[in-house]
PDB file of N, CA and C in Angstrom:
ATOM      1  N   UNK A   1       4.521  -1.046  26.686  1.00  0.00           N
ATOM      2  CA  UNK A   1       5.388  -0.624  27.751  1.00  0.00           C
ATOM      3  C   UNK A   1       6.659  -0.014  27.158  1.00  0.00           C
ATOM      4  N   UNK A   2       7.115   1.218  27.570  1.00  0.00           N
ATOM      5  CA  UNK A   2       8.351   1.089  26.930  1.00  0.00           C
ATOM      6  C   UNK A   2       9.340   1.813  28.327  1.00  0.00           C
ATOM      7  N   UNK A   3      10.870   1.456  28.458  1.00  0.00           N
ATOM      8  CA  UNK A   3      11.627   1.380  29.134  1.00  0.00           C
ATOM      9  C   UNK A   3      13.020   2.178  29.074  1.00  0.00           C
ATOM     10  N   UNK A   4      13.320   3.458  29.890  1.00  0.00           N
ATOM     11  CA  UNK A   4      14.618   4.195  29.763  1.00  0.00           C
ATOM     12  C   UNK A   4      15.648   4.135  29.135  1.00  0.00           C
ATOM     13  N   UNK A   5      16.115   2.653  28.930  1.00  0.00           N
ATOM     14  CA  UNK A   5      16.999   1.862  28.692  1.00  0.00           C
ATOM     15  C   UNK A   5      17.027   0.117  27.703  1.00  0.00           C
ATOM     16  N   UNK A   6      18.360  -0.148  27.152  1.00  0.00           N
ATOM     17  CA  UNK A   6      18.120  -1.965  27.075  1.00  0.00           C
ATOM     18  C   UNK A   6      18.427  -2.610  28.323  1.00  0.00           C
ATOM     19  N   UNK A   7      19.163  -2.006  29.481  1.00  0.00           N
ATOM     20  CA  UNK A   7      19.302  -2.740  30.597  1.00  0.00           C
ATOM     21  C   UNK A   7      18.077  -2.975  31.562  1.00  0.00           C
ATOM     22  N   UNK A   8      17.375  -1.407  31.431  1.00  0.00           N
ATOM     23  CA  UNK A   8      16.110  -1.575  32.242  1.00  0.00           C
ATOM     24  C   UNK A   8      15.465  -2.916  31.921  1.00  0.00           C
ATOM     25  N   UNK A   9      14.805  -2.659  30.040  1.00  0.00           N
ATOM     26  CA  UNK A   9      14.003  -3.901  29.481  1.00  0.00           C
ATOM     27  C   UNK A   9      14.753  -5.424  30.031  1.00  0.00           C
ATOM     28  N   UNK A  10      15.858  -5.475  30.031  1.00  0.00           N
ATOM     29  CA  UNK A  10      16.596  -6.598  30.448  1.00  0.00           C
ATOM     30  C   UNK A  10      16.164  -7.078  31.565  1.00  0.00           C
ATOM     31  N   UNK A  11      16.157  -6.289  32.412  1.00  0.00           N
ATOM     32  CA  UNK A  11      15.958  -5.996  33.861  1.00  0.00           C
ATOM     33  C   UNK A  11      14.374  -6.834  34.550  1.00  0.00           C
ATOM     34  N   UNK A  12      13.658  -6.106  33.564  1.00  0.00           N
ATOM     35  CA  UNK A  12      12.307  -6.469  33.618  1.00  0.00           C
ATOM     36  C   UNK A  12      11.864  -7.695  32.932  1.00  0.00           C
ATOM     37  N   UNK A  13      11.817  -7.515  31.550  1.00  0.00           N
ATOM     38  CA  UNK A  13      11.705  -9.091  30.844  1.00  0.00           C
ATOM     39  C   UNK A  13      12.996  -9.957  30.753  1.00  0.00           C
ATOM     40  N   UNK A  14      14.146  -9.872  30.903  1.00  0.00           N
ATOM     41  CA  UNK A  14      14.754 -11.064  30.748  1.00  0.00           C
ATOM     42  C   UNK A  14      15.528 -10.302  29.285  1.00  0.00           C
ATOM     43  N   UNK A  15      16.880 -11.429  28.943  1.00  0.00           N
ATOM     44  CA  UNK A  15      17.027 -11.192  27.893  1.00  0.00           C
ATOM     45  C   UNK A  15      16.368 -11.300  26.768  1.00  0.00           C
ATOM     46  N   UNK A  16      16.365 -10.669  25.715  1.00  0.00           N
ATOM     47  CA  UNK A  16      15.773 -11.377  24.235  1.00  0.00           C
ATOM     48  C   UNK A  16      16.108 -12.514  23.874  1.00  0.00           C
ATOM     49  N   UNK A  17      17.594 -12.140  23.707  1.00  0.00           N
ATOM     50  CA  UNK A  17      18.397 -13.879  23.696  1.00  0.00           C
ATOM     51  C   UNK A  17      18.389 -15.296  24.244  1.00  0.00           C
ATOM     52  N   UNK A  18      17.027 -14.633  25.433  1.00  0.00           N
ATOM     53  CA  UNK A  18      17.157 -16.213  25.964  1.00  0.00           C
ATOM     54  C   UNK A  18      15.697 -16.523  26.274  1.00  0.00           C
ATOM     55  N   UNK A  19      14.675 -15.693  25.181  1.00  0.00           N
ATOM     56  CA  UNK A  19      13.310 -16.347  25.331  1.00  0.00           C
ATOM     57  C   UNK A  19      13.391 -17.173  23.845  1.00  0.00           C
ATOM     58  N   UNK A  20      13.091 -18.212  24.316  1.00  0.00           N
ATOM     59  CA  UNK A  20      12.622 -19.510  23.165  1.00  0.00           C
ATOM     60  C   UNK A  20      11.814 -19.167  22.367  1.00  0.00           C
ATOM     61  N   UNK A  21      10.323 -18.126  22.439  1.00  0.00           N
ATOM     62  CA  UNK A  21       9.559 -18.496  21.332  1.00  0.00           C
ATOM     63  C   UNK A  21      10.481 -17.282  20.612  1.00  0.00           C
ATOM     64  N   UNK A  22      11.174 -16.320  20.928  1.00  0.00           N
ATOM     65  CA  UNK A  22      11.665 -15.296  20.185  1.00  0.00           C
ATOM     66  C   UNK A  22      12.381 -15.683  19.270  1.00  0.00           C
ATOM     67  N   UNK A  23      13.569 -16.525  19.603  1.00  0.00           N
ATOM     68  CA  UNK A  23      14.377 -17.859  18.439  1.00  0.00           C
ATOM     69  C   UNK A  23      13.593 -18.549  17.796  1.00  0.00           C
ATOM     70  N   UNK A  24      11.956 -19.374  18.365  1.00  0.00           N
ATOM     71  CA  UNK A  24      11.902 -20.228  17.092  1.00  0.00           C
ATOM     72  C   UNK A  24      11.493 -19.190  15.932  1.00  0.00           C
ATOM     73  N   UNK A  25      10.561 -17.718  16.388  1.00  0.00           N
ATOM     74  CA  UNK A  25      10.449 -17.454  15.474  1.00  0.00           C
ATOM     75  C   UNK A  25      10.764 -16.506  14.408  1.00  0.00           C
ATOM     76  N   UNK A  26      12.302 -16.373  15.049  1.00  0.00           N
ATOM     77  CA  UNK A  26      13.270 -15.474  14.254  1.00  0.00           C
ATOM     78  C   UNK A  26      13.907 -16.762  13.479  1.00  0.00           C
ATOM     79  N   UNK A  27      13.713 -18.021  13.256  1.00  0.00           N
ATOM     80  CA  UNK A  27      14.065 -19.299  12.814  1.00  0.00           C
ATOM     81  C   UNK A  27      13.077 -19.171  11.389  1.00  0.00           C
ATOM     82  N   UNK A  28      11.459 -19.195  12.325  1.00  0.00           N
ATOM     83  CA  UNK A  28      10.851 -19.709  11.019  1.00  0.00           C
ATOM     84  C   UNK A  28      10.849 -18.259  10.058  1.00  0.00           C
ATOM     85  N   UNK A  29      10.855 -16.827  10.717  1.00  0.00           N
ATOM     86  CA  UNK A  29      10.784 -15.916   9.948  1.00  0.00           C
ATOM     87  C   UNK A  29      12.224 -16.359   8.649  1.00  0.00           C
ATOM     88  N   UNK A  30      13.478 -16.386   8.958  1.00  0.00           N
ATOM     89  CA  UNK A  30      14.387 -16.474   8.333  1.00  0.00           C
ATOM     90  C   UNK A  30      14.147 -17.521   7.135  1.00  0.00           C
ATOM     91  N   UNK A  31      13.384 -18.676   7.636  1.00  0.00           N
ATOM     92  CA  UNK A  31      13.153 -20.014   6.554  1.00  0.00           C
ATOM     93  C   UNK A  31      11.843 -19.526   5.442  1.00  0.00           C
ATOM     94  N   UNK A  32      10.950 -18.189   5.579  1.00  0.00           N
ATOM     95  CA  UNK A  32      10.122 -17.822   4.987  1.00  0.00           C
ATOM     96  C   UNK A  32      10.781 -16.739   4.011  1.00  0.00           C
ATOM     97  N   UNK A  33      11.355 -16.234   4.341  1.00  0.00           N
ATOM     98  CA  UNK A  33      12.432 -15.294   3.794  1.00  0.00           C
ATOM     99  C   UNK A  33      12.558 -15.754   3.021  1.00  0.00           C
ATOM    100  N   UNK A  34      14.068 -16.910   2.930  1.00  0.00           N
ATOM    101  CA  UNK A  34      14.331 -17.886   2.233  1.00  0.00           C
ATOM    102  C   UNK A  34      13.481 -18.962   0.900  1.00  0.00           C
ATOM    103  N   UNK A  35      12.442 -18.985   1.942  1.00  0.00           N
ATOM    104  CA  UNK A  35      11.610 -19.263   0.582  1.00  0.00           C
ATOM    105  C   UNK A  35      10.692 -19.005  -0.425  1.00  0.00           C
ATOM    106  N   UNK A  36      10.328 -17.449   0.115  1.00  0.00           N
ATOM    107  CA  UNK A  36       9.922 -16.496  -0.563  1.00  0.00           C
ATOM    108  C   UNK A  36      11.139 -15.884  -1.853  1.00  0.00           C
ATOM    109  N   UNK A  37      12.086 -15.836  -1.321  1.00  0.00           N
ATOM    110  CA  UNK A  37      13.423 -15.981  -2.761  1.00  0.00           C
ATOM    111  C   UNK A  37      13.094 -16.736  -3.693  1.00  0.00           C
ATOM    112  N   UNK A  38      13.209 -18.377  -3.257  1.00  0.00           N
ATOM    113  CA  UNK A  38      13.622 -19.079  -4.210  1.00  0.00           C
ATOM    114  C   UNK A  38      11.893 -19.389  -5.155  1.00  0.00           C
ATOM    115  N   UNK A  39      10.900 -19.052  -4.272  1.00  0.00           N
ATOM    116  CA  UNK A  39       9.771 -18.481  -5.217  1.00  0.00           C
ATOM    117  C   UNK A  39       9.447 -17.137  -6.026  1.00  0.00           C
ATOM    118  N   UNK A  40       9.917 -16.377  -5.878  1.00  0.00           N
ATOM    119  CA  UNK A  40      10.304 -15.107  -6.662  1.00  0.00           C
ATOM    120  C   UNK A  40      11.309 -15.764  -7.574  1.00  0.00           C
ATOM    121  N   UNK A  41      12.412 -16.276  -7.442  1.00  0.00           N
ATOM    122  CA  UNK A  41      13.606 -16.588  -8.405  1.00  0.00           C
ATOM    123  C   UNK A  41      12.710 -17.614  -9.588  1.00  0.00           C
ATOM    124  N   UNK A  42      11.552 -18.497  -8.908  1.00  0.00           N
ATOM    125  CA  UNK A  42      11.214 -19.009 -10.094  1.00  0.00           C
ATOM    126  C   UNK A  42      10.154 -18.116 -11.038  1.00  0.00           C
ATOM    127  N   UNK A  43       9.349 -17.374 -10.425  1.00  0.00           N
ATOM    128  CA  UNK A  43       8.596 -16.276 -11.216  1.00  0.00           C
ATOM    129  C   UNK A  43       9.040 -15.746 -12.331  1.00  0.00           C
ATOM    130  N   UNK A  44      10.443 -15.599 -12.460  1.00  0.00           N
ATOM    131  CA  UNK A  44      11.299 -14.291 -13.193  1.00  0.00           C
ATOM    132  C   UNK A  44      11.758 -15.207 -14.003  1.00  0.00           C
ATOM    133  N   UNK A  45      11.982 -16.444 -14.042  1.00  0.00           N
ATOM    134  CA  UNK A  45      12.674 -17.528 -15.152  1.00  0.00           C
ATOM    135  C   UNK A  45      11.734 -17.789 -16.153  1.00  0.00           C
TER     136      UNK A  45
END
């Protein structure tokens, strides 16, 4: 679907900011991130 606007999309689905599975998994993406570093950081030692 795509939408004129971010107010339209707003309009229609709701904020981004306030769907739950979108946070947990901008949560777990960030904690994979994270530990994809500190496994690369040990590769290189």
């Amino acid at each position: 679907m795509t939408y004129r606007s971010s107010r339209e999309m707003e309009n229609v689905v709701g904020a981004l900011e306030d769907n739950s599975f979108l946070k947990d998994l901008n949560a777990s993406t960030n904690e994979f991130i994270s530990e994809i570093k500190q496994i690369f950081c040990g590769l290189t030692k």
